[in-house]
N, C-alpha and C. Protein backbone atom coordinates (compact mmCIF):
# COMPACT_ATOMS: atom_id res chain seq x y z
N UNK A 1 120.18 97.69 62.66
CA UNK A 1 120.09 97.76 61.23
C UNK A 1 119.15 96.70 60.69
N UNK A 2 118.92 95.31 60.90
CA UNK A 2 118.24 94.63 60.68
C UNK A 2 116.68 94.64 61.07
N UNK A 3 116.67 95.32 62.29
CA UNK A 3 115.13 96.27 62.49
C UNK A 3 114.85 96.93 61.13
N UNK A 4 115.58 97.69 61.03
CA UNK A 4 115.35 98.62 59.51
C UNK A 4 114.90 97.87 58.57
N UNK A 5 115.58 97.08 58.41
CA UNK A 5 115.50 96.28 57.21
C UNK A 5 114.17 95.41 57.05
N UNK A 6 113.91 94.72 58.38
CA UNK A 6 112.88 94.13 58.50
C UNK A 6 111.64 94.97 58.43
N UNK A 7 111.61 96.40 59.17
CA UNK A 7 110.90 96.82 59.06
C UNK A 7 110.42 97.68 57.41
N UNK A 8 111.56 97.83 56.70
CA UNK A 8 111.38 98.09 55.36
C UNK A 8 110.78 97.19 54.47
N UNK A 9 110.89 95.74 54.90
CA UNK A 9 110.31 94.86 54.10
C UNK A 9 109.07 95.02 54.36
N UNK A 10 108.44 94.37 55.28
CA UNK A 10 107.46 94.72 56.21
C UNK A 10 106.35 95.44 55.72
N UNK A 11 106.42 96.92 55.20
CA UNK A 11 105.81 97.94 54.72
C UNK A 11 105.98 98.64 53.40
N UNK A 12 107.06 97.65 53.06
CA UNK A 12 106.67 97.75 51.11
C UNK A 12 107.90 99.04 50.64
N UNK A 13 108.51 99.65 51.69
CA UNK A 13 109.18 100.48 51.54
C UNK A 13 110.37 100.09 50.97
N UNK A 14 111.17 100.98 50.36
CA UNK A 14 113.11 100.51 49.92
C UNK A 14 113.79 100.09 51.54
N UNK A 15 114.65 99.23 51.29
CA UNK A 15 115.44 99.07 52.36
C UNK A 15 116.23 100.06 52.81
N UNK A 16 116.54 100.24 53.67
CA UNK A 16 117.70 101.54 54.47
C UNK A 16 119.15 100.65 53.79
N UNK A 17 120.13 102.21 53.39
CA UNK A 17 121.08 101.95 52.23
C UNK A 17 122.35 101.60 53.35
N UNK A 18 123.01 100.61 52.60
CA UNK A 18 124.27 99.64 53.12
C UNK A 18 124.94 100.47 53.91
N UNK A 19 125.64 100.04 55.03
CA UNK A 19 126.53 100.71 55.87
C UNK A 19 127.87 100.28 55.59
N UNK A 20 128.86 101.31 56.32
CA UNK A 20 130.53 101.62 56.13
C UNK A 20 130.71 100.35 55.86
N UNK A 21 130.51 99.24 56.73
CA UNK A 21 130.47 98.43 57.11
C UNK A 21 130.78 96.74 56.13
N UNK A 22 129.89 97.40 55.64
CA UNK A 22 129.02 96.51 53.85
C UNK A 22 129.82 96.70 53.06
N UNK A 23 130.35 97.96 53.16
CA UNK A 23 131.09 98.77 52.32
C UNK A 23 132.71 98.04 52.00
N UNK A 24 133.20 97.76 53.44
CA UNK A 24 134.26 97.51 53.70
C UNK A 24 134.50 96.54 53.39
N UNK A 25 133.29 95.40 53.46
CA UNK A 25 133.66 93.64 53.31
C UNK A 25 133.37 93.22 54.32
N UNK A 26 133.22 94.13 55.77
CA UNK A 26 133.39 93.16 57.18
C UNK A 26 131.65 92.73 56.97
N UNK A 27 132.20 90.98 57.82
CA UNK A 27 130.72 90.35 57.43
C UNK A 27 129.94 91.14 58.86
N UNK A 28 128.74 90.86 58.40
CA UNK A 28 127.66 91.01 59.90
C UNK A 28 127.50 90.23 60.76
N UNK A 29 127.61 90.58 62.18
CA UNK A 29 127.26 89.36 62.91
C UNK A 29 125.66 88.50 62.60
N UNK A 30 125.57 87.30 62.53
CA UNK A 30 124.21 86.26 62.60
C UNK A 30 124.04 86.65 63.67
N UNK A 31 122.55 86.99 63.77
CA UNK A 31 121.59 86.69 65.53
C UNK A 31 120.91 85.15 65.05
N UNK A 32 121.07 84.88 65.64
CA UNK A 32 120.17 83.64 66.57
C UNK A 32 119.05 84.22 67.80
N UNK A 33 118.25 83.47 67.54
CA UNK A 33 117.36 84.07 69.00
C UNK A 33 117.20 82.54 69.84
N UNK A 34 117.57 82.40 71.08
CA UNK A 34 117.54 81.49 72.06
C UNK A 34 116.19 81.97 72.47
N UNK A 35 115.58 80.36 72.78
CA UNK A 35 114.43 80.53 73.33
C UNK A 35 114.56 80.52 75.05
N UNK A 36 113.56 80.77 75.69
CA UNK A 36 113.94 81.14 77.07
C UNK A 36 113.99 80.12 77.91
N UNK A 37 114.92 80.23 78.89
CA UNK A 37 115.48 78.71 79.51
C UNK A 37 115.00 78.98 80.88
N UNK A 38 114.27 77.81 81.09
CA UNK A 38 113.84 77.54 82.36
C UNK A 38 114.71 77.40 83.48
N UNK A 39 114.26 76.70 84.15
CA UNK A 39 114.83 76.09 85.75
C UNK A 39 116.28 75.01 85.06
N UNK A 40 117.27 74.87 85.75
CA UNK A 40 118.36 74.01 85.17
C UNK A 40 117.87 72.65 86.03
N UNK A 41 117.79 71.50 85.10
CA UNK A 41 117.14 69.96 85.33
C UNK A 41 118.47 69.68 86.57
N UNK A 42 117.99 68.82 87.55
CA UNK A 42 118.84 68.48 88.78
C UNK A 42 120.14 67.41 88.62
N UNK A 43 121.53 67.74 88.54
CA UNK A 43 122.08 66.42 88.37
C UNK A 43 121.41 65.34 88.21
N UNK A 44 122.80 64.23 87.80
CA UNK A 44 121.83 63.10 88.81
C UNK A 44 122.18 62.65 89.84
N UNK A 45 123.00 62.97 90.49
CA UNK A 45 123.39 62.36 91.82
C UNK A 45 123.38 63.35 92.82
N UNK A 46 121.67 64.50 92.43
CA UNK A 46 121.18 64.56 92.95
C UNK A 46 120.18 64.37 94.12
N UNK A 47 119.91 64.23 94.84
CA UNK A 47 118.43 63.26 95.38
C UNK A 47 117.55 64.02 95.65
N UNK A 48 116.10 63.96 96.03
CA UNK A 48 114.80 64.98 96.11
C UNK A 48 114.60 65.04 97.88
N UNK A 49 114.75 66.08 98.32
CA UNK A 49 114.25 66.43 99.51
C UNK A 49 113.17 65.27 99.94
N UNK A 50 113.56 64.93 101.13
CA UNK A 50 112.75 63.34 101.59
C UNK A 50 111.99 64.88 103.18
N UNK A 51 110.60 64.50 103.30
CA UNK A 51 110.12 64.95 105.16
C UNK A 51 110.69 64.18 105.54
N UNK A 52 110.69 64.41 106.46
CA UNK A 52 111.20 63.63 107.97
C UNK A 52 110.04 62.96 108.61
N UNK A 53 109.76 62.05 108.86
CA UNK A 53 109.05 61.14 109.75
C UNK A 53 108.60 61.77 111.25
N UNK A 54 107.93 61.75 111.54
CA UNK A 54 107.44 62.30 112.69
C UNK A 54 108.29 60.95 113.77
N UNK A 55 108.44 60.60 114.73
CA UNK A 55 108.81 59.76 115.60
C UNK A 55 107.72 59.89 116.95
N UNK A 56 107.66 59.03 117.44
CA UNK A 56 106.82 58.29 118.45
C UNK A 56 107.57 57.86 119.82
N UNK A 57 107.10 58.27 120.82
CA UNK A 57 107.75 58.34 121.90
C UNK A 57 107.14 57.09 122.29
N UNK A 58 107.74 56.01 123.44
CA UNK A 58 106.65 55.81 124.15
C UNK A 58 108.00 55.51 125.69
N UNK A 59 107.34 56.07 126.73
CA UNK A 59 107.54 55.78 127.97
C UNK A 59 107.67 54.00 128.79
N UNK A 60 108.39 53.67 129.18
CA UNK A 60 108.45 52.68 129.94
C UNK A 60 107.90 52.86 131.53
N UNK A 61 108.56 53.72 131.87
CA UNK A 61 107.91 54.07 133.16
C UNK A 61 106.94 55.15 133.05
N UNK A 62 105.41 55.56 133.76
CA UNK A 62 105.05 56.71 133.67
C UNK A 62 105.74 57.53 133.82
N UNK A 63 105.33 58.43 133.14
CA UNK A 63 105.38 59.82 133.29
C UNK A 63 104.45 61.00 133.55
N UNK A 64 104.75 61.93 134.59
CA UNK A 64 103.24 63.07 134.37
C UNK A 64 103.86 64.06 134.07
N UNK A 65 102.63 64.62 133.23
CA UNK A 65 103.76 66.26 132.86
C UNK A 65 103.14 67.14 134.15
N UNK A 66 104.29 67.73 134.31
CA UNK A 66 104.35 68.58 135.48
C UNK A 66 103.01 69.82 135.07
N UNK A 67 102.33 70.24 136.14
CA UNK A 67 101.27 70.72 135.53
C UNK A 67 101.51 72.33 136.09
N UNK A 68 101.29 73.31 135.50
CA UNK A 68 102.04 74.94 135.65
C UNK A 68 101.25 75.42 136.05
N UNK A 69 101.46 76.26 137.16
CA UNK A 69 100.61 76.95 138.03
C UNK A 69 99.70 77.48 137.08
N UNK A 70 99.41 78.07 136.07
CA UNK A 70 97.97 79.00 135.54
C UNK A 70 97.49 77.98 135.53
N UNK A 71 97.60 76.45 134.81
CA UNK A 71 96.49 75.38 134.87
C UNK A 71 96.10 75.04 136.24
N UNK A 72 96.77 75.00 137.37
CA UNK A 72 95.96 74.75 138.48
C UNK A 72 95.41 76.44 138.75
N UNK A 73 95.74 77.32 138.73
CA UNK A 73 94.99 78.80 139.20
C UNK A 73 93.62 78.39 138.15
N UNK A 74 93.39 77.99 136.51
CA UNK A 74 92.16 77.81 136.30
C UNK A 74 91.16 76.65 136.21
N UNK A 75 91.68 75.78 136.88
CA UNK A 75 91.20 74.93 137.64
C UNK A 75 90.18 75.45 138.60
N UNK A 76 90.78 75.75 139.25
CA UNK A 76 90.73 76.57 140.38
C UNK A 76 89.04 77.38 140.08
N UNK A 77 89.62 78.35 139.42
CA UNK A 77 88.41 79.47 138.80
C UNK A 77 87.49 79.02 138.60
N UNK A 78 87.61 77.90 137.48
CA UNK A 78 85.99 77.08 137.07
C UNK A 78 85.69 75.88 138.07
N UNK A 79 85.96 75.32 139.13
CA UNK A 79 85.68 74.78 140.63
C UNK A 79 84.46 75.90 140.82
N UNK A 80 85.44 77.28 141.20
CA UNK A 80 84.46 78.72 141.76
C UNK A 80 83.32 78.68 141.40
N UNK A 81 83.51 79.03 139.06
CA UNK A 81 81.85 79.47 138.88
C UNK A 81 81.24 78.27 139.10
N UNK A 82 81.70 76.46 139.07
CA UNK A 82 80.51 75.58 139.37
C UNK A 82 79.81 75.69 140.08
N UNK A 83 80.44 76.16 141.23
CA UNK A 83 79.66 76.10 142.77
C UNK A 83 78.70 77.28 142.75
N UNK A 84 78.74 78.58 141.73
CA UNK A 84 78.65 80.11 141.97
C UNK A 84 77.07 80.03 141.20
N UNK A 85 77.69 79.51 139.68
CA UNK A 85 77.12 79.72 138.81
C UNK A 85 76.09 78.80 137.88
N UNK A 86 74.90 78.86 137.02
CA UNK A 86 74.23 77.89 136.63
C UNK A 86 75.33 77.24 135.15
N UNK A 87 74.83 76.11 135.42
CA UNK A 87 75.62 75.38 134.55
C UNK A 87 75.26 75.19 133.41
N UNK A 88 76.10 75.74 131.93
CA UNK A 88 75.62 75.49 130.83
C UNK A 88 76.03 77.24 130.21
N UNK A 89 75.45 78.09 131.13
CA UNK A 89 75.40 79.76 130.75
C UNK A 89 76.88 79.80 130.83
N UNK A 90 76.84 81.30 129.93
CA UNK A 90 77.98 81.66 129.51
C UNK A 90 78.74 83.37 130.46
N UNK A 91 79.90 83.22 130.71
CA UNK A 91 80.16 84.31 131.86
C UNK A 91 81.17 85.29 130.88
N UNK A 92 81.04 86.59 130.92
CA UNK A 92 82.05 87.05 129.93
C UNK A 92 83.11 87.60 130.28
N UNK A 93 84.37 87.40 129.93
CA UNK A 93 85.55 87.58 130.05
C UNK A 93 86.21 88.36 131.52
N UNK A 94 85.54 89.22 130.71
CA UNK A 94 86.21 90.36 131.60
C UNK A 94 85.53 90.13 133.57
N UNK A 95 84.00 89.28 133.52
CA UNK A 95 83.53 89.44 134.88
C UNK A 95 84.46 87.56 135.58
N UNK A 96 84.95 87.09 134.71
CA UNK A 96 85.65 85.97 135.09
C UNK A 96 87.31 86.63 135.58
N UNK A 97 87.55 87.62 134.47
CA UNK A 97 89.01 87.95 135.20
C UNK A 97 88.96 88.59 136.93
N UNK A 98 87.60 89.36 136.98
CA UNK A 98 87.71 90.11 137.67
C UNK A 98 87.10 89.02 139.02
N UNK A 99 86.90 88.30 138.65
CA UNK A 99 86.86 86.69 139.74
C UNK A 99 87.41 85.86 140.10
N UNK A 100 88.43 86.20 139.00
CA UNK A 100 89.87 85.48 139.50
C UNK A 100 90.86 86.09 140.31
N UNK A 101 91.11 87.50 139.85
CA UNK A 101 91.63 88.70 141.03
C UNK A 101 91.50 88.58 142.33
N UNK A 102 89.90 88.69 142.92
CA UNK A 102 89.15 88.34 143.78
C UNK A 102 89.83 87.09 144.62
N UNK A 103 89.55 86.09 143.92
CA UNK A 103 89.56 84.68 144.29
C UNK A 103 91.61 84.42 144.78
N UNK A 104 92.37 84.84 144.24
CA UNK A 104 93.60 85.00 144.15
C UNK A 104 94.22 85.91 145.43
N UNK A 105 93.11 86.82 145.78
CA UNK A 105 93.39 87.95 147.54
C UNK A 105 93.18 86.84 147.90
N UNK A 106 91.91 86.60 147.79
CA UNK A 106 90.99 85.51 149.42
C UNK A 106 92.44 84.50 149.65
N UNK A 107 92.84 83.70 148.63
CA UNK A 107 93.67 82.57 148.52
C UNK A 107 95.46 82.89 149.25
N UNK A 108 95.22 84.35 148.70
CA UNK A 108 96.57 84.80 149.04
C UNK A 108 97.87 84.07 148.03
N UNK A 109 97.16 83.93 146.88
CA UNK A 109 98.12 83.92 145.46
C UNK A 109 98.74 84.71 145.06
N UNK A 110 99.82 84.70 144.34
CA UNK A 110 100.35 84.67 143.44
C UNK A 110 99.92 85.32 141.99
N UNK A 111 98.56 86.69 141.66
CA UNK A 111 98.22 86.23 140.47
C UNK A 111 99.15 86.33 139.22
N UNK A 112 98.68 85.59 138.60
CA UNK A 112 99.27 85.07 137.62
C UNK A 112 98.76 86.20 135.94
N UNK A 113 99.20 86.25 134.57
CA UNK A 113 98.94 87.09 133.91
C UNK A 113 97.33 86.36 132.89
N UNK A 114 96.24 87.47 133.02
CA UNK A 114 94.89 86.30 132.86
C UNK A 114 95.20 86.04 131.51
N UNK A 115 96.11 86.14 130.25
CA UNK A 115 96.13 85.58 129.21
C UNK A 115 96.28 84.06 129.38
N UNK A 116 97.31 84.10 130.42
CA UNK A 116 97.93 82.33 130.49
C UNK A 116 96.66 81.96 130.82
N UNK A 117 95.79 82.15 132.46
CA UNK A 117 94.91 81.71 133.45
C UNK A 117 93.40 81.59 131.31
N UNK A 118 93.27 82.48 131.00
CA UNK A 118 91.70 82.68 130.18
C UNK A 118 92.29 80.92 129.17
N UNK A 119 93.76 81.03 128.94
CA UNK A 119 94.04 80.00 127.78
C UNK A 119 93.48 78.91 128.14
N UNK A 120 94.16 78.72 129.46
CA UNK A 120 94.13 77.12 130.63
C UNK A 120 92.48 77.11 130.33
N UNK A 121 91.15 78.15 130.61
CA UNK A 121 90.04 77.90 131.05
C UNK A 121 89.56 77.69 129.62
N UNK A 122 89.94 78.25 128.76
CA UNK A 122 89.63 77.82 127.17
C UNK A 122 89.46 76.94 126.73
N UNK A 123 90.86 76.07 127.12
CA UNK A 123 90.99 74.60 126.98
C UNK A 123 89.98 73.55 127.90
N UNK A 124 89.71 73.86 128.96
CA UNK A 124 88.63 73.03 129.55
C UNK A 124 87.65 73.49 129.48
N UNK A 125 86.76 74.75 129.13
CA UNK A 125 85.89 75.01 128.77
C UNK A 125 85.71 75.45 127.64
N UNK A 126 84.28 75.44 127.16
CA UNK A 126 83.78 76.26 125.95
C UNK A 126 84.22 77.43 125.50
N UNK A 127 84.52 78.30 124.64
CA UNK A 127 84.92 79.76 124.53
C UNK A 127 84.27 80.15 123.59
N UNK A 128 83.70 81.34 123.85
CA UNK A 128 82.39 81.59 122.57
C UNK A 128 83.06 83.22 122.19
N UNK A 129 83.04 83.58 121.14
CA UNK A 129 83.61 85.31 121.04
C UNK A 129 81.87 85.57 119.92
N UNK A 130 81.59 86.86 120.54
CA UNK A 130 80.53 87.03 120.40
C UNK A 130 80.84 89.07 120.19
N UNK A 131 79.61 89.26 118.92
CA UNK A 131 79.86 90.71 118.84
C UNK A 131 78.28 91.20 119.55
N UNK A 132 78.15 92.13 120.33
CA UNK A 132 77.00 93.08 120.80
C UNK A 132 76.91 93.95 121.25
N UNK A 133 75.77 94.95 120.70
CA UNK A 133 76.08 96.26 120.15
C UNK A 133 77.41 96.89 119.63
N UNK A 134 77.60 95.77 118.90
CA UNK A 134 78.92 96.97 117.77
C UNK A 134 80.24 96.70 118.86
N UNK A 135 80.06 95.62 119.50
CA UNK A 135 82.13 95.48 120.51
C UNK A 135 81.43 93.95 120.74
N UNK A 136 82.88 93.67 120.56
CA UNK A 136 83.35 92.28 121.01
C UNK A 136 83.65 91.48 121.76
N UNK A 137 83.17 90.52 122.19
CA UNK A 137 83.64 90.05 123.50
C UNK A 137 83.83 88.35 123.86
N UNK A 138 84.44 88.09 124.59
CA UNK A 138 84.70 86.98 125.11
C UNK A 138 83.70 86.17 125.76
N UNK A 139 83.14 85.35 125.72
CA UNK A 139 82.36 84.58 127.53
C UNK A 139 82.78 82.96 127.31
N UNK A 140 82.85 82.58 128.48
CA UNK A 140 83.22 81.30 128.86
C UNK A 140 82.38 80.26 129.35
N UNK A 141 81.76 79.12 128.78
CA UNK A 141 80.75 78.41 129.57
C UNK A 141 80.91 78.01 130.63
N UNK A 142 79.98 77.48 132.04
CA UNK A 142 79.96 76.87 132.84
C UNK A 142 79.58 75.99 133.19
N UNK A 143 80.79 74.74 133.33
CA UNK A 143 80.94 73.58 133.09
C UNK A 143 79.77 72.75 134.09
N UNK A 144 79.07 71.36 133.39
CA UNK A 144 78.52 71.16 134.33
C UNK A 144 79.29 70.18 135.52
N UNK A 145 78.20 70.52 136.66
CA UNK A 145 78.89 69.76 138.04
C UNK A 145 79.53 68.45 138.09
């Protein structure tokens, strides 16, 4: 009803005529309009999320970390292309897996899955990802002697 009304003022028009209501005596409810309430402010005996400190190890006696077979299998591999291959050029993926296969009969290994073995050789060597003719590919440098 107060839409009405407002909107009758509004546009110059008569107001929309009193209801039962008006009629009767019963008052109208007041609106108030609350403005819109944010985030609720934090107690106070609250406190604010603290990070955590990183901590620092340090050893008294050495220690070695035990080193996992794919890091010695690509060890291993890039030993191979030093001796194989010129040093500096880049070998691509797929003709290194298929040299590690190889290299893994002769040895009578164990092979291992070449995601782990390509990571290990990643980390000690260069890794270049390269697109040609329209596909993608991997190659790995060869480390010098």
């Amino acid at each position: 009803m107060l839409a009405r009304l407002f909107k009758g003022a509004q546009w110059g028009t008569k107001p929309a005529p009193p209801t039962l209501a008006a009629d009767l005596g019963v008052p109208l409810p007041v609106l108030t309009v609350v403005p819109k309430a944010g985030p609720l402010p934090l107690p106070e005996t609250a406190v604010p999320k603290r990070r955590r400190k990183r901590i620092e190890i340090e050893h008294i006696y050495p220690t070695q970390k035990p080193r996992c077979e794919a890091m010695e299998h690509a060890s291993a591999v890039l030993e191979l292309i030093k001796a194989e291959c010129t040093a500096g050029k880049f070998i691509p993926k797929t003709e290194l897996e298929r040299m590690y296969w190889e290299m893994c009969e002769r040895q009578a290994w164990d092979p291992r899955h070449w995601t782990a073995i390509a990571r290990h050789v990643g980390r000690m060597t260069e890794r270049v990802t390269k697109k040609e003719a329209g596909r993608k590919f991997t190659a790995y440098r060869v480390p010098k002697r």
